[in-house]
Protein backbone atom coordinates (compact mmCIF):
# COMPACT_ATOMS: atom_id res chain seq x y z
CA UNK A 1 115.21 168.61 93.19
CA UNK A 2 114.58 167.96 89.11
CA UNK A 3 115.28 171.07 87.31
CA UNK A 4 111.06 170.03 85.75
CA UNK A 5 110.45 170.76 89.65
CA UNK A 6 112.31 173.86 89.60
CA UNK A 7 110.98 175.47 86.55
CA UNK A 8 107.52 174.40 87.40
CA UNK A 9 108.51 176.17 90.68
CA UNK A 10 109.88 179.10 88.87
CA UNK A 11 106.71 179.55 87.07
CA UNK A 12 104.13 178.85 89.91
CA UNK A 13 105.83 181.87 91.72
CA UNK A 14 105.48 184.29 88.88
CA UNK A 15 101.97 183.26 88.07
CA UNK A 16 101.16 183.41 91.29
CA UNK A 17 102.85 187.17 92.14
CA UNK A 18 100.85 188.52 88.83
CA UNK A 19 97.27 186.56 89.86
CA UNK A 20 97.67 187.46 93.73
CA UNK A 21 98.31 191.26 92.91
CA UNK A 22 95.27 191.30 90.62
CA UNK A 23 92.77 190.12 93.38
CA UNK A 24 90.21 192.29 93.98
CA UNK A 25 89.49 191.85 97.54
CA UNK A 26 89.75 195.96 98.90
CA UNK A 27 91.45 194.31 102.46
CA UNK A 28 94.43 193.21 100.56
CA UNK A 29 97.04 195.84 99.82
CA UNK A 30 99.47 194.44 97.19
CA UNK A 31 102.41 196.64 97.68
CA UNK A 32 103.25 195.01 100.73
CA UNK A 33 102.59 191.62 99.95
CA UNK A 34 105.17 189.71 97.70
CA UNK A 35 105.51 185.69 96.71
CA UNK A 36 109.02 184.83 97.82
CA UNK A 37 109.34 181.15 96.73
CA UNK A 38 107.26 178.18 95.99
CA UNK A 39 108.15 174.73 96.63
CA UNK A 40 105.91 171.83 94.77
CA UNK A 41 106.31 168.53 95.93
CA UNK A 42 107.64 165.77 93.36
CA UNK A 43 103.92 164.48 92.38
CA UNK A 44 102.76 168.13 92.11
CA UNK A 45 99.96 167.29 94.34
CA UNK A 46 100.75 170.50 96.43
CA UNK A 47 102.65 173.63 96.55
CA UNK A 48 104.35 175.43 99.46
CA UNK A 49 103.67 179.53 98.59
CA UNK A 50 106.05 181.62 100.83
CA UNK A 51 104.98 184.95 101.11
CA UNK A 52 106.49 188.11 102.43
CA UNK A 53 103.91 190.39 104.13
CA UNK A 54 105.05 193.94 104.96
CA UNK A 55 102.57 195.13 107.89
CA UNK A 56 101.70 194.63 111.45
CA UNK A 57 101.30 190.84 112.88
CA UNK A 58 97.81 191.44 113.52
CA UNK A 59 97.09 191.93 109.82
CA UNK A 60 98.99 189.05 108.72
CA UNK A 61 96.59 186.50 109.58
CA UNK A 62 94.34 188.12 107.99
CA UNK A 63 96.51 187.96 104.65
CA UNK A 64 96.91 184.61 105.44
CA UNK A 65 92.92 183.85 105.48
CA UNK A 66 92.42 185.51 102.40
CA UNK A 67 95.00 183.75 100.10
CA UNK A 68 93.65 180.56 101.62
CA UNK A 69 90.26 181.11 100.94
CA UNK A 70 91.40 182.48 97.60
CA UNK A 71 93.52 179.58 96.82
CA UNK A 72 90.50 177.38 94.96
CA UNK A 73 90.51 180.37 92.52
CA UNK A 74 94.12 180.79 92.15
CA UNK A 75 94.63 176.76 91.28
CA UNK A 76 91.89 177.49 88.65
CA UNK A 77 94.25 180.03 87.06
CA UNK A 78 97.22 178.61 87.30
CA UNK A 79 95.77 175.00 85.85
CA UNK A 80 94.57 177.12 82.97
CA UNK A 81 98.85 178.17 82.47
CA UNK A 82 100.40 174.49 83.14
CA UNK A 83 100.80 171.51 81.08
CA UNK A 84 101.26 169.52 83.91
CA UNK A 85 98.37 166.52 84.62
CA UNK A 86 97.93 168.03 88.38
CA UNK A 87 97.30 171.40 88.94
CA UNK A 88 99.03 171.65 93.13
CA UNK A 89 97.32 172.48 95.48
CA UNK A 90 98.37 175.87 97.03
CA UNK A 91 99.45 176.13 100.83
CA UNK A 92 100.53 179.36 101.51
CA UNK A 93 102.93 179.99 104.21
CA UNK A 94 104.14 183.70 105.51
CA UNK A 95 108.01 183.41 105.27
CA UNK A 96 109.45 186.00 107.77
CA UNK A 97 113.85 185.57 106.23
CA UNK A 98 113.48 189.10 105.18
CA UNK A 99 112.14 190.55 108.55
CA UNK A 100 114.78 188.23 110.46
CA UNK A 101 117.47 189.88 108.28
CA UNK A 102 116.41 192.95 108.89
CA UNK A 103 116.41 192.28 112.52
CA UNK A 104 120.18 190.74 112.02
CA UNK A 105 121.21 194.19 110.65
CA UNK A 106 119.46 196.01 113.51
CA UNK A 107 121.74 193.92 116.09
CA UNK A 108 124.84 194.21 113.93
CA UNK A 109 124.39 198.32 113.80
CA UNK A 110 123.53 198.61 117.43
CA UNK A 111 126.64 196.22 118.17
CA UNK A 112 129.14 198.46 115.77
CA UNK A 113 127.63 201.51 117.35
CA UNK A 114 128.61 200.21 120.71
CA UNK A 115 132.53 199.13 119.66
CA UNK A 116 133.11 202.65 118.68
CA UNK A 117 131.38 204.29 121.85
CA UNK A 118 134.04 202.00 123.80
């Protein structure tokens, strides 16, 4: 990956945390809800938004809908913050690394608990 790519990247994900907690839409509650890394493709015709959503599955999708439907808006504001000749398109995805790790740590404590029971 180009480090143009990266810092374009870079920037898309902290435009995109600031714009995202701004929205005024009352069903999204920011504080659980974080931008975890964007990959843009090469031609900057699209963007890859991983997002970290800290709630119940059910409530997810909802997230999900939201930012999608939101995403016209969001490519307005970020076009208005890059020199680039595209403005990417925004697909967001929910990235789940930190509730897998979590889940890692979970086994590993339950497994350490049961070594010293033994």
């Amino acid at each position: 990956m180009s480090n143009r790519i990266q810092k374009i990247n870079e920037t898309l994900k902290q435009e995109l945390s600031y714009l995202i907690r701004n929205l005024k839409d009352p069903r999204l509650n920011n504080d659980i809800l974080s931008v975890i890394r964007v990959e843009a493709t090469g031609d900057l015709r699209y963007a890859k938004v991983y997002i970290s959503i800290f709630q119940e599955d059910g409530n997810k999708k909802q997230v999900l809908e939201i930012l999608t439907k939101s995403s016209g808006y969001l490519r307005k504001q970020i076009g208005k913050k890059l020199t680039t000749h595209y403005t990417p398109e925004l697909l967001f995805e929910i990235d789940s690394s930190i509730e897998y790790g979590a889940h890692i740590g979970e086994l590993l404590k339950k497994l350490d608990k049961s070594e010293k029971e033994n």
